[in-house]
PDB file of N, CA and C in Angstrom:
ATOM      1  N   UNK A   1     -33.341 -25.011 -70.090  1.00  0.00           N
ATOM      2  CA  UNK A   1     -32.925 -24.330 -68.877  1.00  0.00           C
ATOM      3  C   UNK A   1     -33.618 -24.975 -67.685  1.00  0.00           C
ATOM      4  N   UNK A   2     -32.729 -25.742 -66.815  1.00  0.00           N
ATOM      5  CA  UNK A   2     -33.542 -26.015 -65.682  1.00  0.00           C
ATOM      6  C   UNK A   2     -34.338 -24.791 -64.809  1.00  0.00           C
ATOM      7  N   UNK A   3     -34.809 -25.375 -63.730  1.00  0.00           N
ATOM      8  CA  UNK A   3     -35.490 -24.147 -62.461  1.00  0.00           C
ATOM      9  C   UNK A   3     -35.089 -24.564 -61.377  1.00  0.00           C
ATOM     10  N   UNK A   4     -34.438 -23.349 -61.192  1.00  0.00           N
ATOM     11  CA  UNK A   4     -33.476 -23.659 -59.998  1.00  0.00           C
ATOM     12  C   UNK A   4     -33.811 -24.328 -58.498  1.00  0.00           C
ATOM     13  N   UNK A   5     -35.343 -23.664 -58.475  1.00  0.00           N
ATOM     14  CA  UNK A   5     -36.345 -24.439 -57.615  1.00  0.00           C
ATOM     15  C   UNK A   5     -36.203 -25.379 -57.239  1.00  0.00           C
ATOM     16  N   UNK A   6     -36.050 -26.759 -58.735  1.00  0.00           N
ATOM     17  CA  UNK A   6     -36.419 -27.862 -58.714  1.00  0.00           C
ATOM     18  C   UNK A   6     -34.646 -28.568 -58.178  1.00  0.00           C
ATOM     19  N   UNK A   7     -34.122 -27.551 -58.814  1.00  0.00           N
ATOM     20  CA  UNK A   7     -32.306 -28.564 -58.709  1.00  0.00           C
ATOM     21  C   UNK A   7     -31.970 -27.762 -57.781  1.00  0.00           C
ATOM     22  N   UNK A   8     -32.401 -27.264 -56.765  1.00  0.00           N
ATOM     23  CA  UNK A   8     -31.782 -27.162 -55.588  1.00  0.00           C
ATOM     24  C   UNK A   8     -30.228 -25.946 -55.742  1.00  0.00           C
ATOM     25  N   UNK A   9     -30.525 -25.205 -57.037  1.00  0.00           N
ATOM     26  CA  UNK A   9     -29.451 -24.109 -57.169  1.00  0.00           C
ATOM     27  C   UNK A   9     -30.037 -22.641 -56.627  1.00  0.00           C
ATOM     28  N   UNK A  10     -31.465 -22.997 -56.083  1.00  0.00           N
ATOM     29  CA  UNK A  10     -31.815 -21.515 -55.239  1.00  0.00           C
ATOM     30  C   UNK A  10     -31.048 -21.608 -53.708  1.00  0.00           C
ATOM     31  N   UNK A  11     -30.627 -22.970 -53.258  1.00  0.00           N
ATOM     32  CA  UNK A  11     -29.840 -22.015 -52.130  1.00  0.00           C
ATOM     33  C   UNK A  11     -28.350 -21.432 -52.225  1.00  0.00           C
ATOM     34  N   UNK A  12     -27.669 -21.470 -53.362  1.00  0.00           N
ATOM     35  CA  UNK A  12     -26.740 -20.686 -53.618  1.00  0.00           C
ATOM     36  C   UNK A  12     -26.978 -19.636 -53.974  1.00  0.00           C
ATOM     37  N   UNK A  13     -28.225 -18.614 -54.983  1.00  0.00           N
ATOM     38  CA  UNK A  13     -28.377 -17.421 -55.215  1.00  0.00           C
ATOM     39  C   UNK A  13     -29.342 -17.087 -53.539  1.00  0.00           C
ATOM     40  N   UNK A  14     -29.225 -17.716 -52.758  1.00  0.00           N
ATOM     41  CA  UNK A  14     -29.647 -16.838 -51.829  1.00  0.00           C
ATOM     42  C   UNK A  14     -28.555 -16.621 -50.805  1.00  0.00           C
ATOM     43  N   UNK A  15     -27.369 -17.580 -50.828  1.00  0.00           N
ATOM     44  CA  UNK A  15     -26.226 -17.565 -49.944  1.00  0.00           C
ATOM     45  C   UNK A  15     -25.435 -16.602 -50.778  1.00  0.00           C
ATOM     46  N   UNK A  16     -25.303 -16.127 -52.089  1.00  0.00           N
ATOM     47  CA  UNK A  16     -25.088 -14.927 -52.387  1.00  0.00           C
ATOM     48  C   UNK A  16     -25.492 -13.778 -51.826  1.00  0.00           C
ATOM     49  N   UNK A  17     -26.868 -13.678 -52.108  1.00  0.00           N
ATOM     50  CA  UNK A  17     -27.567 -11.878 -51.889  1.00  0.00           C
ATOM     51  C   UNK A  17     -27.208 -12.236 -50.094  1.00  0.00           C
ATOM     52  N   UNK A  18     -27.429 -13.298 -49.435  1.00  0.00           N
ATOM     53  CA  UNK A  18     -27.049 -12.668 -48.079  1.00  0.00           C
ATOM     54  C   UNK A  18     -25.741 -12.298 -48.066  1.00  0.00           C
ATOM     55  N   UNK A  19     -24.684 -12.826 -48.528  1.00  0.00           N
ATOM     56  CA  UNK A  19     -23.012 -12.811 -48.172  1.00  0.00           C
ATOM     57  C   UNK A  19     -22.949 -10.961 -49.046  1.00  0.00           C
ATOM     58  N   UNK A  20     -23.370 -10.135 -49.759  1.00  0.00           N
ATOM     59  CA  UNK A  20     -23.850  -9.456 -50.263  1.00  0.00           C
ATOM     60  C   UNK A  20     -24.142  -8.717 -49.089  1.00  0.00           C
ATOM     61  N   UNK A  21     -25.416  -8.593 -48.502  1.00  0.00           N
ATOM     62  CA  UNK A  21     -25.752  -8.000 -47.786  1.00  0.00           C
ATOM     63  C   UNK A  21     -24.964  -8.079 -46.634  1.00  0.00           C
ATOM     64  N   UNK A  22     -24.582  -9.034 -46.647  1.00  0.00           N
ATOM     65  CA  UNK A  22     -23.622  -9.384 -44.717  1.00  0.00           C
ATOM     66  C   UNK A  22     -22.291  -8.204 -45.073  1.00  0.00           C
ATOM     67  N   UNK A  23     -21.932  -8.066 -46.046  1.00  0.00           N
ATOM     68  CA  UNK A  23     -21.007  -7.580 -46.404  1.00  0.00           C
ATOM     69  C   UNK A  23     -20.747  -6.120 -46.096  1.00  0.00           C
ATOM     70  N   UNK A  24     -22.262  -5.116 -47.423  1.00  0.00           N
ATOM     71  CA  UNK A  24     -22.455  -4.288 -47.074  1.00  0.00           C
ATOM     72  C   UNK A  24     -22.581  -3.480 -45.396  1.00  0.00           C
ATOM     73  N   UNK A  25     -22.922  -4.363 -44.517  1.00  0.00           N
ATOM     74  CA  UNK A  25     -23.398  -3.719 -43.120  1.00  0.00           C
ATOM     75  C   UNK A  25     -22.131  -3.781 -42.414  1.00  0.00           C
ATOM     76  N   UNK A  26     -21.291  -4.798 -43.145  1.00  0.00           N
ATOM     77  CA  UNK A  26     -20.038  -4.840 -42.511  1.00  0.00           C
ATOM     78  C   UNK A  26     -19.180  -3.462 -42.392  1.00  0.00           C
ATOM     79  N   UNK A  27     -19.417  -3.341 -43.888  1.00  0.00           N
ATOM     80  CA  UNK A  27     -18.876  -1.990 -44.325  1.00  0.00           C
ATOM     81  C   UNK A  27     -19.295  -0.476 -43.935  1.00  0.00           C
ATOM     82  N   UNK A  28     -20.841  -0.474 -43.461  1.00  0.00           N
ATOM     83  CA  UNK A  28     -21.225   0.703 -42.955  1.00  0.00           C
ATOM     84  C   UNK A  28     -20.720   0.698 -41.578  1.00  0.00           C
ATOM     85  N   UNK A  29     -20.777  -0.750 -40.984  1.00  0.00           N
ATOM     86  CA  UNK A  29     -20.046  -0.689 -39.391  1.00  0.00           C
ATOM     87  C   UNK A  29     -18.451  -0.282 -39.501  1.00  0.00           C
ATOM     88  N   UNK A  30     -17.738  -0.682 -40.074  1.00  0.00           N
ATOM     89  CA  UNK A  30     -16.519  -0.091 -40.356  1.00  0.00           C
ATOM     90  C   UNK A  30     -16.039   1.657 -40.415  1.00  0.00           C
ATOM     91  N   UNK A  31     -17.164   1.725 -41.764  1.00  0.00           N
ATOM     92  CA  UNK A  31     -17.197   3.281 -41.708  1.00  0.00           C
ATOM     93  C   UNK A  31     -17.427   4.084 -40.928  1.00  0.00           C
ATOM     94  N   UNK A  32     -18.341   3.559 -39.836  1.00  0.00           N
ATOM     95  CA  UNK A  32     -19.144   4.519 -38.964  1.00  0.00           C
ATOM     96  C   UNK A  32     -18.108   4.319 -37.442  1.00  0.00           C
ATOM     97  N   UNK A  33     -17.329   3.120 -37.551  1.00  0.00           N
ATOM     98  CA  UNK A  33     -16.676   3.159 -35.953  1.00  0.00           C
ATOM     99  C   UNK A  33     -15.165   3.673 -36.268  1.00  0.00           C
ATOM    100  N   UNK A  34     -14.594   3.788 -37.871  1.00  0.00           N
ATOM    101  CA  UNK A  34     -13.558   4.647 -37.948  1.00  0.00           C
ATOM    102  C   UNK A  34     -13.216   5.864 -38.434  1.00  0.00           C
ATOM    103  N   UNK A  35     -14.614   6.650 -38.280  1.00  0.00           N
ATOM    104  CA  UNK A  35     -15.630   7.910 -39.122  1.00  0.00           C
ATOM    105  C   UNK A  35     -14.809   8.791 -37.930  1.00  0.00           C
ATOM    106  N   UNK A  36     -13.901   9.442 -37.027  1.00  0.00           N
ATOM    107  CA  UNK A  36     -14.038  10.421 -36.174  1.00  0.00           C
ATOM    108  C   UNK A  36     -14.087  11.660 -36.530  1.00  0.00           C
ATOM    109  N   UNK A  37     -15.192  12.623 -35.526  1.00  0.00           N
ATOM    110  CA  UNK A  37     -16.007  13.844 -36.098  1.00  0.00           C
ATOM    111  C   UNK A  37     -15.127  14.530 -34.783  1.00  0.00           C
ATOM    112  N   UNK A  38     -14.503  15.603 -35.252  1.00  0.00           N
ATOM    113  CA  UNK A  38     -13.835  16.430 -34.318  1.00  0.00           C
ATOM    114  C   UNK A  38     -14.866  17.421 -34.106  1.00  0.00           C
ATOM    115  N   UNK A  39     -14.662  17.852 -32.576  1.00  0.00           N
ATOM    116  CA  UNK A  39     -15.544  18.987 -32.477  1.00  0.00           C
ATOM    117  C   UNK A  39     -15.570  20.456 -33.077  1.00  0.00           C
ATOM    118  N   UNK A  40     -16.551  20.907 -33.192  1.00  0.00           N
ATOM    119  CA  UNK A  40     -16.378  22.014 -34.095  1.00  0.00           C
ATOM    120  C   UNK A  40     -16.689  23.356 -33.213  1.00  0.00           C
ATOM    121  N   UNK A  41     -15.990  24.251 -32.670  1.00  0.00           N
ATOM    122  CA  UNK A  41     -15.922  25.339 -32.166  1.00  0.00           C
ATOM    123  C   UNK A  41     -17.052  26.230 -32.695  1.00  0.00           C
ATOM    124  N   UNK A  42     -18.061  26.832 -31.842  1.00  0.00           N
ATOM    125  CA  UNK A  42     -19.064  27.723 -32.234  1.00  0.00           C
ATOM    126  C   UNK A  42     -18.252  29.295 -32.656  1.00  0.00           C
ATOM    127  N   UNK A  43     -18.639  29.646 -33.821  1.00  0.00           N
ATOM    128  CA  UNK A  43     -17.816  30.873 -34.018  1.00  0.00           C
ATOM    129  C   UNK A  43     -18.990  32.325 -33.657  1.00  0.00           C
ATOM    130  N   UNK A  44     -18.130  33.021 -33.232  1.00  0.00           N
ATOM    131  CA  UNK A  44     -18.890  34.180 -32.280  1.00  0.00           C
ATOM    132  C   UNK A  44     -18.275  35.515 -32.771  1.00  0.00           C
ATOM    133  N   UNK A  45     -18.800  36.040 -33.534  1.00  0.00           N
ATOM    134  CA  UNK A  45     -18.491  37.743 -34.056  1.00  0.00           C
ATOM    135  C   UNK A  45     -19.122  38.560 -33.327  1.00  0.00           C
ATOM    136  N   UNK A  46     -17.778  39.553 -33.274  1.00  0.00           N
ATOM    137  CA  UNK A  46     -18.281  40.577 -32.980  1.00  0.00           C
ATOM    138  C   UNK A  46     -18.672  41.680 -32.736  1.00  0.00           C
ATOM    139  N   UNK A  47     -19.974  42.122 -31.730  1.00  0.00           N
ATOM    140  CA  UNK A  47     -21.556  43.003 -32.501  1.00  0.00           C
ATOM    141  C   UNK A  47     -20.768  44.551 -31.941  1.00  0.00           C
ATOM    142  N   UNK A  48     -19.434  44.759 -31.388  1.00  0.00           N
ATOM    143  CA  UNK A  48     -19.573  46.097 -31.415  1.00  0.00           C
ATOM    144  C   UNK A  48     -19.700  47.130 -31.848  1.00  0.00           C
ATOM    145  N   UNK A  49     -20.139  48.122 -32.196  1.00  0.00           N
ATOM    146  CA  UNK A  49     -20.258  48.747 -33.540  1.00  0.00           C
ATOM    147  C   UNK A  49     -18.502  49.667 -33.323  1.00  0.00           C
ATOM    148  N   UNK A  50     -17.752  49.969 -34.074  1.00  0.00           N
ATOM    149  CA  UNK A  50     -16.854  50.673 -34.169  1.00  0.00           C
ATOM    150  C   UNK A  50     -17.246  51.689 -34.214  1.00  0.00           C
ATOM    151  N   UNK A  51     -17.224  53.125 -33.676  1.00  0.00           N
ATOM    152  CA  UNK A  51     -17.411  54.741 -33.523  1.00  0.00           C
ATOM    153  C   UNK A  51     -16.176  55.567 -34.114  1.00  0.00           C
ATOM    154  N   UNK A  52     -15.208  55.312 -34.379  1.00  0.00           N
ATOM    155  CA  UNK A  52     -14.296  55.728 -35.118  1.00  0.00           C
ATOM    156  C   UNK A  52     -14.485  55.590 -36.721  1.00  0.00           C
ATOM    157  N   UNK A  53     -15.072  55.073 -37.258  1.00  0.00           N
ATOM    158  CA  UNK A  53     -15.188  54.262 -39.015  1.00  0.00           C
ATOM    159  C   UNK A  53     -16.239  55.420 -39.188  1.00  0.00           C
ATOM    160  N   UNK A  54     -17.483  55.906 -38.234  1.00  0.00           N
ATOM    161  CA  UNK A  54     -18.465  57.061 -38.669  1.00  0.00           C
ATOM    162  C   UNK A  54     -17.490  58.222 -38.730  1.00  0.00           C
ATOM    163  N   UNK A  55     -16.292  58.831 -37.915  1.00  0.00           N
ATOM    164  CA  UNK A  55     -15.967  59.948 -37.950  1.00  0.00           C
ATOM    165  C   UNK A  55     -15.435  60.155 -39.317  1.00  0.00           C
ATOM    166  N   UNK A  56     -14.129  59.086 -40.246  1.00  0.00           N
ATOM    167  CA  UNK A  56     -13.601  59.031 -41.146  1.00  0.00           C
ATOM    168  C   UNK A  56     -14.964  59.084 -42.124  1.00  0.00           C
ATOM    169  N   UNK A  57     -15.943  58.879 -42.324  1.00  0.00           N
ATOM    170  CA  UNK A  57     -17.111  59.385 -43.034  1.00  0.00           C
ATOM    171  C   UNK A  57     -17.533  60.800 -43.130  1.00  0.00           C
ATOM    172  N   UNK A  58     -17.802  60.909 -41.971  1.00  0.00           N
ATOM    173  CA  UNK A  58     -18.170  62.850 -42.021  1.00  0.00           C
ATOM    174  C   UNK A  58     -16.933  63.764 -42.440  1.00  0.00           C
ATOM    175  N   UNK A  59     -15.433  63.266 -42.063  1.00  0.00           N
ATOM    176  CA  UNK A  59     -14.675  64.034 -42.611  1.00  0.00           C
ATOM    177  C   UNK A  59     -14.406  63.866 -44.091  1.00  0.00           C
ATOM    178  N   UNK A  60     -15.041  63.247 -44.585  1.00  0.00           N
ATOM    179  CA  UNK A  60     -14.566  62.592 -46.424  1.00  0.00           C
ATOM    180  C   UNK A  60     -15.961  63.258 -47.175  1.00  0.00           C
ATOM    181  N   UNK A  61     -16.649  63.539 -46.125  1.00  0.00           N
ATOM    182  CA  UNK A  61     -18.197  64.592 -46.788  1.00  0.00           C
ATOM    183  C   UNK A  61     -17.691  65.765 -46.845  1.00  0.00           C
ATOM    184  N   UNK A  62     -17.444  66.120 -45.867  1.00  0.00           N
ATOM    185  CA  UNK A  62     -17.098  68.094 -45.568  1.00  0.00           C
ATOM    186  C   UNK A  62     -15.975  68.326 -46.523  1.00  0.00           C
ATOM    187  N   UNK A  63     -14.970  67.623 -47.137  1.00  0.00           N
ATOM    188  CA  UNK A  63     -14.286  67.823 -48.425  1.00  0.00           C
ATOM    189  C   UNK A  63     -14.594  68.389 -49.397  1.00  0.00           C
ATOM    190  N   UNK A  64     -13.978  69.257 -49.912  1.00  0.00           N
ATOM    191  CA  UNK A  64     -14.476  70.056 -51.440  1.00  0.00           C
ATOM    192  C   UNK A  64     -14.161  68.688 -52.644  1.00  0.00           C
ATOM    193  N   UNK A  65     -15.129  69.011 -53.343  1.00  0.00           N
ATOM    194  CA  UNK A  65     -14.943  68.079 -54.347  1.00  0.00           C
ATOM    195  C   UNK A  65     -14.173  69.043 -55.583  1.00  0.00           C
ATOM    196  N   UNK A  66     -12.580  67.657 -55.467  1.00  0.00           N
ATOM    197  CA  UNK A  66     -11.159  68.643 -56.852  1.00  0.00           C
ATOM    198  C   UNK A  66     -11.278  67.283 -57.686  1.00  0.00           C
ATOM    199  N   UNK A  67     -11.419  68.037 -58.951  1.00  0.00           N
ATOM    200  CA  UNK A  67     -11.392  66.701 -60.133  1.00  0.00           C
ATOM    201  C   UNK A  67      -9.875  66.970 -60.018  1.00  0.00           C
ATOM    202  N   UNK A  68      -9.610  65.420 -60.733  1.00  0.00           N
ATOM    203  CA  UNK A  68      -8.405  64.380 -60.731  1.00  0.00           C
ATOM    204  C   UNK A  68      -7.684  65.717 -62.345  1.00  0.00           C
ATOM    205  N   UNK A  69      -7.871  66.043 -62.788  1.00  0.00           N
ATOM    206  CA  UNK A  69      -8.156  66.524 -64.086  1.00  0.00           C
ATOM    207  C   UNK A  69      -8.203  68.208 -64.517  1.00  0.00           C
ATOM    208  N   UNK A  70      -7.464  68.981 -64.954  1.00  0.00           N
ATOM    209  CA  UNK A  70      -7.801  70.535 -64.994  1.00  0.00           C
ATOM    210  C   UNK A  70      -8.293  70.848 -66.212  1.00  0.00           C
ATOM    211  N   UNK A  71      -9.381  71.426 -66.287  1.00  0.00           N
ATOM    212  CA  UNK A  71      -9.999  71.156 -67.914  1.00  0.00           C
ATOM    213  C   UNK A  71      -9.492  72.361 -68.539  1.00  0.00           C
ATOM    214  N   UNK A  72      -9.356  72.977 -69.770  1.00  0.00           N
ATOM    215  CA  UNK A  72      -8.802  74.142 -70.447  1.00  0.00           C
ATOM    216  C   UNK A  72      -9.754  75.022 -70.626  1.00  0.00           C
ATOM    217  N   UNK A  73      -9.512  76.493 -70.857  1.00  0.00           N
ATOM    218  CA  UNK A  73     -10.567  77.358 -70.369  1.00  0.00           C
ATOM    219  C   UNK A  73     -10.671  77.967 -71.893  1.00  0.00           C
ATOM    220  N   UNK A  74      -9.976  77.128 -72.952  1.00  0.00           N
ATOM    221  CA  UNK A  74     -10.432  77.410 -74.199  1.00  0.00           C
ATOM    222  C   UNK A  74     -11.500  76.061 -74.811  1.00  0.00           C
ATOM    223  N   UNK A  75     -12.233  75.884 -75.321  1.00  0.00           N
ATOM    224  CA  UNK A  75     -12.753  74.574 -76.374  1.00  0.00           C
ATOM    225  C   UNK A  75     -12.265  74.935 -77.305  1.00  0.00           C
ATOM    226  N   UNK A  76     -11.669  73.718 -78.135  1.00  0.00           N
ATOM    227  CA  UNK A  76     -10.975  73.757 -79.675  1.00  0.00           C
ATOM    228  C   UNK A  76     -11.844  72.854 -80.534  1.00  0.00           C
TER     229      UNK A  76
END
């Protein structure tokens, strides 16, 4: 096995890893100048409290509680 050192085949594995690397950055520049980020609208809820949703509460308390069900006034 020669060494590449000596025969002059190290400047092709280095005109590789650069063409390699030239490549890659090519590709992040690509990505990044045809990447478009639309703006994103801040979303805003909201804090009013509803005063109507408490009344439908107190009236669903003051209800007599009727089972779904009439039980028999004998046990068998």
């Amino acid at each position: 096995m020669q060494n590449p050192f000596e025969s002059g085949h190290i400047k092709n594995y280095v005109l590789l890893y650069v063409s390699v690397v030239v490549i890659m950055i090519l590709f992040f520049i690509a990505s990044t100048l045809f990447h478009d980020v639309a703006d994103i609208d801040k979303k805003v809820f909201n804090s009013d409290i509803n005063k109507s949703s408490s009344l439908h509460v107190e009236n669903k308390k003051k209800e007599e509680f009727k089972p779904k069900f009439k039980l028999l006034n004998k046990a068998y």
